[in-house]
PDB file of N, CA and C in Angstrom:
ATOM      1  N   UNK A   1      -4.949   1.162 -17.820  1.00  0.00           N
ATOM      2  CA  UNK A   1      -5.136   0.603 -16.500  1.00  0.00           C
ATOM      3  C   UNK A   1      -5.511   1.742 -15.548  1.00  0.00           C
ATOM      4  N   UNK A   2      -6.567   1.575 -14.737  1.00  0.00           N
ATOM      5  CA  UNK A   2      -7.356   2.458 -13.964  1.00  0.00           C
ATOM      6  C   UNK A   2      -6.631   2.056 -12.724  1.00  0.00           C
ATOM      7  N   UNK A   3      -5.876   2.910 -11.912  1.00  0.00           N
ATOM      8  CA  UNK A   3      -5.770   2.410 -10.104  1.00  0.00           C
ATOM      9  C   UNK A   3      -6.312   3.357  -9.244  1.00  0.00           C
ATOM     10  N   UNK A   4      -6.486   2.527  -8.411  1.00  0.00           N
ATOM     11  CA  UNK A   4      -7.538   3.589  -7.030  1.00  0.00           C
ATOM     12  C   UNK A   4      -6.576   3.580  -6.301  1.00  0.00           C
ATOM     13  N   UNK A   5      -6.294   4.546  -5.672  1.00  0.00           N
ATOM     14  CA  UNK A   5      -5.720   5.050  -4.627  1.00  0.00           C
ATOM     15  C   UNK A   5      -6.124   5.009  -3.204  1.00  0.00           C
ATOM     16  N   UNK A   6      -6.100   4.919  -2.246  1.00  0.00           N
ATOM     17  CA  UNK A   6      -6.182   4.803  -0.952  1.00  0.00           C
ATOM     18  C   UNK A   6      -5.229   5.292   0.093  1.00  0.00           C
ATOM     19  N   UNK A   7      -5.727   6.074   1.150  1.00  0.00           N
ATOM     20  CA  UNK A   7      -4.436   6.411   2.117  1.00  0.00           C
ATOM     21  C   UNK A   7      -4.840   6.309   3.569  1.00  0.00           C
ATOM     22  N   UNK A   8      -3.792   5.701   4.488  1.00  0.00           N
ATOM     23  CA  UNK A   8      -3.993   5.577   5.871  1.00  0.00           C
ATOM     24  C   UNK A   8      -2.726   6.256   6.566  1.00  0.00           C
ATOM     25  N   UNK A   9      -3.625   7.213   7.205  1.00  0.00           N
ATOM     26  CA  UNK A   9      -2.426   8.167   7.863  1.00  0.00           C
ATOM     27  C   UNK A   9      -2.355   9.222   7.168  1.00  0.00           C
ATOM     28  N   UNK A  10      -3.381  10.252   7.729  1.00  0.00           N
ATOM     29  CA  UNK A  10      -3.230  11.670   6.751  1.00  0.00           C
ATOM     30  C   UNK A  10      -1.559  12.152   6.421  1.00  0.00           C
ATOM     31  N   UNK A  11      -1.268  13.193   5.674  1.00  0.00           N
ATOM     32  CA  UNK A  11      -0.101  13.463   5.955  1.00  0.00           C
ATOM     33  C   UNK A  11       0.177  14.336   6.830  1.00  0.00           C
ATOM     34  N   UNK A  12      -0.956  15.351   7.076  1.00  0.00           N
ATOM     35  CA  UNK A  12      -0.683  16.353   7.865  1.00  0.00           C
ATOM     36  C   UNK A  12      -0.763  15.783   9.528  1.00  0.00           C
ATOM     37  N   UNK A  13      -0.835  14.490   9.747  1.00  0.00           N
ATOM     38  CA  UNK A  13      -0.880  13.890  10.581  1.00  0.00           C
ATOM     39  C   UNK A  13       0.547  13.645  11.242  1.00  0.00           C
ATOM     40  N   UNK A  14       1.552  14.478  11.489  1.00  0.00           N
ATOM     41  CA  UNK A  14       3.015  14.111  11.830  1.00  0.00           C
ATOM     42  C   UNK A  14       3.250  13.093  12.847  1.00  0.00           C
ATOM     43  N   UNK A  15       2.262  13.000  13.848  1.00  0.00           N
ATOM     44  CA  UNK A  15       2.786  12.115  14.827  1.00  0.00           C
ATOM     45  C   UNK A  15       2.471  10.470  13.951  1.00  0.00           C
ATOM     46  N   UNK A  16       2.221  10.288  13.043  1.00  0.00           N
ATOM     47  CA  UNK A  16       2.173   8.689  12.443  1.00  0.00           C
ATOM     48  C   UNK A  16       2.228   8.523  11.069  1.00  0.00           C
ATOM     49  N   UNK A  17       2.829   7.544  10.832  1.00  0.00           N
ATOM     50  CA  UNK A  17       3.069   7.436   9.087  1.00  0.00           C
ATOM     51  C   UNK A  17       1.846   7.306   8.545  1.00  0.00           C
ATOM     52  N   UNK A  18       2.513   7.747   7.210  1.00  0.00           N
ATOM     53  CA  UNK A  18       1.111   7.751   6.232  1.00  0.00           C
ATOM     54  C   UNK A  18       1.855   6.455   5.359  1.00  0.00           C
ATOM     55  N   UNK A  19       0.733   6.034   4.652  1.00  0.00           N
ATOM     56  CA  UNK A  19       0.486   4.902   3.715  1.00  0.00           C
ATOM     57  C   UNK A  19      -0.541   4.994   2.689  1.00  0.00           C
ATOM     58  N   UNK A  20       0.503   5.381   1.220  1.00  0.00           N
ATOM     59  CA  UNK A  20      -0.414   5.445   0.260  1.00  0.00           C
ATOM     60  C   UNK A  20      -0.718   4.331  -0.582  1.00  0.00           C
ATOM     61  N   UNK A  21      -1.314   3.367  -1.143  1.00  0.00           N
ATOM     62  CA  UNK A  21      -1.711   2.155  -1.662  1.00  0.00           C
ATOM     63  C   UNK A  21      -2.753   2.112  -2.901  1.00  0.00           C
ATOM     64  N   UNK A  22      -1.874   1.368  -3.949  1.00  0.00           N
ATOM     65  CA  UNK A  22      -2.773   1.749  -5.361  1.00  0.00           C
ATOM     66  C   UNK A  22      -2.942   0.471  -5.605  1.00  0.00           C
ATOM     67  N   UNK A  23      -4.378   0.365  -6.338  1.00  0.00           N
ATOM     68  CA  UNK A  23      -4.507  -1.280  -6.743  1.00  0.00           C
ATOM     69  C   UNK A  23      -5.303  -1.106  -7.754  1.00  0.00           C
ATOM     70  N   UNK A  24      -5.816  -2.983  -8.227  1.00  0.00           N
ATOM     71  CA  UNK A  24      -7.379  -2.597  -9.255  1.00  0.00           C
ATOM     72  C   UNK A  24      -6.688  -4.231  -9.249  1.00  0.00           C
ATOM     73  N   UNK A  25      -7.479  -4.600 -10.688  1.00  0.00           N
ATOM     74  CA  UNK A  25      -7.219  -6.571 -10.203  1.00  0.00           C
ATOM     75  C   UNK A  25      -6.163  -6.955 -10.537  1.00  0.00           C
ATOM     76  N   UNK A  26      -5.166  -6.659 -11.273  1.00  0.00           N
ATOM     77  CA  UNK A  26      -4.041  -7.342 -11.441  1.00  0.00           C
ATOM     78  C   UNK A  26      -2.728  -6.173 -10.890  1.00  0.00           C
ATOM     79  N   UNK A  27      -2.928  -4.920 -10.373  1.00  0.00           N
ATOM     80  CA  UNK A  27      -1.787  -4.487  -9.947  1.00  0.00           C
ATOM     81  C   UNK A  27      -2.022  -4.224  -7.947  1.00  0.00           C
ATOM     82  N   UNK A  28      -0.797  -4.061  -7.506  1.00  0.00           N
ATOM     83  CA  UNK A  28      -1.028  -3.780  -6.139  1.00  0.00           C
ATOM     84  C   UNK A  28       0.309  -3.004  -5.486  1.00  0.00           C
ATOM     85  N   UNK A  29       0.319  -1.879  -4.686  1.00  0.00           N
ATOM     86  CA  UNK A  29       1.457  -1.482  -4.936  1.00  0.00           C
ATOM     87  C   UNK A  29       0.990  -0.289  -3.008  1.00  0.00           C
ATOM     88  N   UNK A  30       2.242  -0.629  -2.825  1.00  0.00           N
ATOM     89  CA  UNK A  30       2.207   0.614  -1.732  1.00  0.00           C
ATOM     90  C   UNK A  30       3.612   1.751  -1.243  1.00  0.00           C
ATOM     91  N   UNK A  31       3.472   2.435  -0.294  1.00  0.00           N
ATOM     92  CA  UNK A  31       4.560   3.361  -0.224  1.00  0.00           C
ATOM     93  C   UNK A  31       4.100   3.946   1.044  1.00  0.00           C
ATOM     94  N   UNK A  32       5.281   4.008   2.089  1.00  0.00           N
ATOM     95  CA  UNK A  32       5.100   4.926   3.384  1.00  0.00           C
ATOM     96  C   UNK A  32       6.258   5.631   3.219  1.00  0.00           C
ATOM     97  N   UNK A  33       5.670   7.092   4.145  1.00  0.00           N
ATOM     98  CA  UNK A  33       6.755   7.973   4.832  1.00  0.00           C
ATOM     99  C   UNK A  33       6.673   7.714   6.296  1.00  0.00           C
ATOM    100  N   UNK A  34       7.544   7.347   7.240  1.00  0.00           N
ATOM    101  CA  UNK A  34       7.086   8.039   8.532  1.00  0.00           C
ATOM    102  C   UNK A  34       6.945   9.077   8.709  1.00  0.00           C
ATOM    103  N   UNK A  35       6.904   8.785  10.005  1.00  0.00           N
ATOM    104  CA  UNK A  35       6.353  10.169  10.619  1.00  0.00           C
ATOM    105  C   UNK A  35       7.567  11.403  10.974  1.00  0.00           C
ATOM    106  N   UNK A  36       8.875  10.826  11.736  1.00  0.00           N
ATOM    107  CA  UNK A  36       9.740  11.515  11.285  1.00  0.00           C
ATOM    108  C   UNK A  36      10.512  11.991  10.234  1.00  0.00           C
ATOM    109  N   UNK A  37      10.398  11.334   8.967  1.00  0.00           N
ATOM    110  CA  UNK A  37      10.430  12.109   7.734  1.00  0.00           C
ATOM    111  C   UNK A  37       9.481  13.168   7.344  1.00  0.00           C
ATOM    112  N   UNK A  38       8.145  13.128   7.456  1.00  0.00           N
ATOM    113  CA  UNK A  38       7.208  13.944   7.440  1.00  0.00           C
ATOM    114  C   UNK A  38       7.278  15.439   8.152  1.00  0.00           C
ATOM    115  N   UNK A  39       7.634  14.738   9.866  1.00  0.00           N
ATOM    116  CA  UNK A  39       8.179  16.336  10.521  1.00  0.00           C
ATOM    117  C   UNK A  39       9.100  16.951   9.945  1.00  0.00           C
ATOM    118  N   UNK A  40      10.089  16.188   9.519  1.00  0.00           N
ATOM    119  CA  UNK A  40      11.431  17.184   8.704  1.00  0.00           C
ATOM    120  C   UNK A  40      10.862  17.709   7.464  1.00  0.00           C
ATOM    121  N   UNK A  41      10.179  17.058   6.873  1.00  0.00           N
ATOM    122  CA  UNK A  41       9.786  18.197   5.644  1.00  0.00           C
ATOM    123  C   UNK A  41       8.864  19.067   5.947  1.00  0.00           C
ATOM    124  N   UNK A  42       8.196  18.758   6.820  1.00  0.00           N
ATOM    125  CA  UNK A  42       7.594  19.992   7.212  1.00  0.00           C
ATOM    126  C   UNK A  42       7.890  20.959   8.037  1.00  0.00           C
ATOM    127  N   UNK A  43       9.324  20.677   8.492  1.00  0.00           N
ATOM    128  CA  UNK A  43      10.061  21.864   8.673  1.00  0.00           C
ATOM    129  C   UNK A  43      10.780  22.898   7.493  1.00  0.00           C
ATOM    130  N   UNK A  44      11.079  21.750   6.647  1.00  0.00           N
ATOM    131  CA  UNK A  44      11.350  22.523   5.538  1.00  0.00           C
ATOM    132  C   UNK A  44      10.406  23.577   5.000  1.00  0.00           C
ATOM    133  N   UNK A  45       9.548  22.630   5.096  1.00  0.00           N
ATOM    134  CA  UNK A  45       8.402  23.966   3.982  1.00  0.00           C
ATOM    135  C   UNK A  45       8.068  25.324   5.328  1.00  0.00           C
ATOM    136  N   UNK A  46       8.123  24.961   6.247  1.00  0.00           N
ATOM    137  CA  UNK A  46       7.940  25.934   7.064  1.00  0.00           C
ATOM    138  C   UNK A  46       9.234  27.174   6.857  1.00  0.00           C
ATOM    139  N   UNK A  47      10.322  26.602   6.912  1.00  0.00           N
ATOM    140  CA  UNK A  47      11.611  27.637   6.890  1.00  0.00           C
ATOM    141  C   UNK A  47      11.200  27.992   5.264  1.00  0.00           C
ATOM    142  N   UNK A  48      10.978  27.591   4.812  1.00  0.00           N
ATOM    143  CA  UNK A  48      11.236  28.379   2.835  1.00  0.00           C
ATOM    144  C   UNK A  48       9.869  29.291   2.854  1.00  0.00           C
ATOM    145  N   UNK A  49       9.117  29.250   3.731  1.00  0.00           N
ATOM    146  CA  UNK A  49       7.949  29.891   3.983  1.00  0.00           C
ATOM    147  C   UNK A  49       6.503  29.580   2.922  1.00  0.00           C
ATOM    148  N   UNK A  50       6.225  27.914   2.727  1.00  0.00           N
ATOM    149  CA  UNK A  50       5.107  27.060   2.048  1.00  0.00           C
ATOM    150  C   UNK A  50       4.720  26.495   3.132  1.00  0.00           C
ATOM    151  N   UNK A  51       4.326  26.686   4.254  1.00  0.00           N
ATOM    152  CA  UNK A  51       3.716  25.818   4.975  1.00  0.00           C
ATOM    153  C   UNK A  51       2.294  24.826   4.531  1.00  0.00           C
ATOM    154  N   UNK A  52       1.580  26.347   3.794  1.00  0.00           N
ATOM    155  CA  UNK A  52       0.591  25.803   3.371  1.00  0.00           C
ATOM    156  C   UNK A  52       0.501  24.425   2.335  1.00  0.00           C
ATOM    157  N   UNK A  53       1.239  24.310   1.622  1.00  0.00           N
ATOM    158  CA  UNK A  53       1.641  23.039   0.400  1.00  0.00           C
ATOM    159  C   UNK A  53       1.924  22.184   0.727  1.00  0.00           C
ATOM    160  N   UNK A  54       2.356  21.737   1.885  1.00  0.00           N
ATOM    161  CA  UNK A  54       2.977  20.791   3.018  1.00  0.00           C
ATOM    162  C   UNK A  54       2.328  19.106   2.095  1.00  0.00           C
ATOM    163  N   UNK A  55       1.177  19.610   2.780  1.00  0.00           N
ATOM    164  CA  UNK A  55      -0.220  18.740   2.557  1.00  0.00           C
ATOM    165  C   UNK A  55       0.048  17.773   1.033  1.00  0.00           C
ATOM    166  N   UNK A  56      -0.263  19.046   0.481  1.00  0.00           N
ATOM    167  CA  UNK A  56      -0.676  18.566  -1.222  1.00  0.00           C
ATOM    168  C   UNK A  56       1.014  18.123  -1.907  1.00  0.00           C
ATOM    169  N   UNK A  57       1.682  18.878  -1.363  1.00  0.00           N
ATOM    170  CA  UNK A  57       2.575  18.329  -2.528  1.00  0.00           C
ATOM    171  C   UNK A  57       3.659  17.117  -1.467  1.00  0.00           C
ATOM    172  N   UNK A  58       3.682  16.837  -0.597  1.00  0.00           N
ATOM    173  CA  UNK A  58       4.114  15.401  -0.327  1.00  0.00           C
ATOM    174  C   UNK A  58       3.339  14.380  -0.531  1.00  0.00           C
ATOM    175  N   UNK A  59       1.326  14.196  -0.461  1.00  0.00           N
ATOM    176  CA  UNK A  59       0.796  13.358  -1.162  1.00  0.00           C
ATOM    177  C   UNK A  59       0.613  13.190  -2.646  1.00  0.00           C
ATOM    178  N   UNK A  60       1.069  14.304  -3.181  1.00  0.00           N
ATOM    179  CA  UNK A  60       1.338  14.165  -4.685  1.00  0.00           C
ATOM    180  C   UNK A  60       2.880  13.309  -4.607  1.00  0.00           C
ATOM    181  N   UNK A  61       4.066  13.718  -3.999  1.00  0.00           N
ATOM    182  CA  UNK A  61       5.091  13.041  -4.278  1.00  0.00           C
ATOM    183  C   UNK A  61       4.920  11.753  -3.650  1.00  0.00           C
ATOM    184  N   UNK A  62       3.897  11.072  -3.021  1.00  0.00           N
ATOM    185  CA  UNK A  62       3.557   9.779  -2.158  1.00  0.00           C
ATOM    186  C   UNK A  62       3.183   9.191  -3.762  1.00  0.00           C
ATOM    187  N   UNK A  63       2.136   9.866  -4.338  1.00  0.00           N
ATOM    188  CA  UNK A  63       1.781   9.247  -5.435  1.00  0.00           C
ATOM    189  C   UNK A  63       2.533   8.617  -6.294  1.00  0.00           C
ATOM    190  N   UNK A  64       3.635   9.948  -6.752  1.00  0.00           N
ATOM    191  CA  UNK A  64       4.269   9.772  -8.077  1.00  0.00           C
ATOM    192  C   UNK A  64       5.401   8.576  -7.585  1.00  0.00           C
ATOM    193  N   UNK A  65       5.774   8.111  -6.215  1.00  0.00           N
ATOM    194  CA  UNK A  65       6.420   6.957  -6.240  1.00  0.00           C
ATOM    195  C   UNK A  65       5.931   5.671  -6.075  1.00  0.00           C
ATOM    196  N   UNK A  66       4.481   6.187  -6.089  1.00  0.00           N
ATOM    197  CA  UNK A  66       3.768   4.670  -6.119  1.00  0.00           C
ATOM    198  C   UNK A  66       3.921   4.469  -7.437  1.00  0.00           C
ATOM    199  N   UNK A  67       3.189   5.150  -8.625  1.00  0.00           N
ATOM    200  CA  UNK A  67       3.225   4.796  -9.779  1.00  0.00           C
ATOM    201  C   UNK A  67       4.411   4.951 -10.991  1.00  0.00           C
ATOM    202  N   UNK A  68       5.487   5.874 -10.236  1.00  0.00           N
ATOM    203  CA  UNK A  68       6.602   5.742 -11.331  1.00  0.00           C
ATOM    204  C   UNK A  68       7.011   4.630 -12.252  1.00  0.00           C
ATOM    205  N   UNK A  69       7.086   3.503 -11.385  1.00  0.00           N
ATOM    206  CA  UNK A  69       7.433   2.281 -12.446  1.00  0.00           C
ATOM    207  C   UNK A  69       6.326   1.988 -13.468  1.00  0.00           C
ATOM    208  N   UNK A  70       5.416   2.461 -13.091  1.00  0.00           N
ATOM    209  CA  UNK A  70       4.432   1.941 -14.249  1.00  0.00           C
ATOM    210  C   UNK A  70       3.175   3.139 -14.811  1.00  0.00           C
ATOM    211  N   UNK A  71       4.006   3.916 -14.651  1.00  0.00           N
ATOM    212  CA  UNK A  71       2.839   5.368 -15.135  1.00  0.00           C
ATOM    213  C   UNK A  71       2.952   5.037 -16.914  1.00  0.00           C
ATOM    214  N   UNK A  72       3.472   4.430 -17.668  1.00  0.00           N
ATOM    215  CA  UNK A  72       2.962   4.486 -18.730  1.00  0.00           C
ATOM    216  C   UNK A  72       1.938   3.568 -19.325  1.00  0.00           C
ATOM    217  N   UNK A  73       1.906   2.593 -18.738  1.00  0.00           N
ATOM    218  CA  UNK A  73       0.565   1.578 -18.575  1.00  0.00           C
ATOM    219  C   UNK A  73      -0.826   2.335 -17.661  1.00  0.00           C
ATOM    220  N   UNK A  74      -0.626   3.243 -16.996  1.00  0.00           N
ATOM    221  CA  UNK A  74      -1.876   3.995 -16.384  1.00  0.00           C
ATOM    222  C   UNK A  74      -2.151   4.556 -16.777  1.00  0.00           C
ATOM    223  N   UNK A  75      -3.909   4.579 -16.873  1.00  0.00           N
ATOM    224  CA  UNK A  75      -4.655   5.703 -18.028  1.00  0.00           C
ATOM    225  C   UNK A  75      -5.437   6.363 -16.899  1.00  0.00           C
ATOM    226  N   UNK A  76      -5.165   6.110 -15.679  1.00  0.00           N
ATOM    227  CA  UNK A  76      -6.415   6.649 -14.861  1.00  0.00           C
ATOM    228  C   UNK A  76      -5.952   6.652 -13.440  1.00  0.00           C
ATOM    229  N   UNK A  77      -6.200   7.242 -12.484  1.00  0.00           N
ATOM    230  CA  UNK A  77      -5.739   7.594 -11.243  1.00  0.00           C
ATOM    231  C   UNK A  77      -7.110   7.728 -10.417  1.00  0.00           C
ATOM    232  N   UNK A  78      -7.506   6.884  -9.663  1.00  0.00           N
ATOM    233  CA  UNK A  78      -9.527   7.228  -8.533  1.00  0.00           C
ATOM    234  C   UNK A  78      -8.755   7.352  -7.213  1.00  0.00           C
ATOM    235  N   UNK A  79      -8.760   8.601  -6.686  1.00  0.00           N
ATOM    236  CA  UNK A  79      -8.135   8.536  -5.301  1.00  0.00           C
ATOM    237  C   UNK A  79      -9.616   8.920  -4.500  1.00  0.00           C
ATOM    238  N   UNK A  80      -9.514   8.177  -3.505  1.00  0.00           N
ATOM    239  CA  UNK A  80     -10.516   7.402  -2.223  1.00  0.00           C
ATOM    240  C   UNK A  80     -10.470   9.223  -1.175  1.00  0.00           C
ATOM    241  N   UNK A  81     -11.476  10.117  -1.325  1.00  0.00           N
ATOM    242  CA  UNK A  81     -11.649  10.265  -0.217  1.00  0.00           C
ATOM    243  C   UNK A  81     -11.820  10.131   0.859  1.00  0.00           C
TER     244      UNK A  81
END
């Protein structure tokens, strides 16, 4: 099973939640952080001194809770620039 990915609300966007959303024809699935969760981790990564990773690795962890329940039925991941 192939899902496309889609996101509204960059992450590096703190003042508004992001929304990541995976589909294709028979699955449909979504996941938000707000925005005040977002500022707090990006305080974190700021104090441990990763600011830069901020980005990539909370939309990687946006991902991996979209598809956890069903990452072994997925053969494919199309994320939507």
């Amino acid at each position: 099973m192939i899902i496309e990915i889609d996101q509204s609300g960059r992450v590096e966007y703190t003042s508004k939640p992001t929304v990541i959303a995976g589909y294709n024809k028979k699955w449909q699935r979504a996941v938000m952080i707000p925005a005040k969760d977002k500022r707090q981790l990006q305080k974190i990564f700021r104090q441990t001194g990763q600011p830069r990773i901020f980005n990539s690795k909370v939309f990687a962890a946006l991902i991996f809770c979209l598809i956890e329940k069903n990452y072994h039925k997925i053969t494919g991941l199309v994320v939507d620039r």
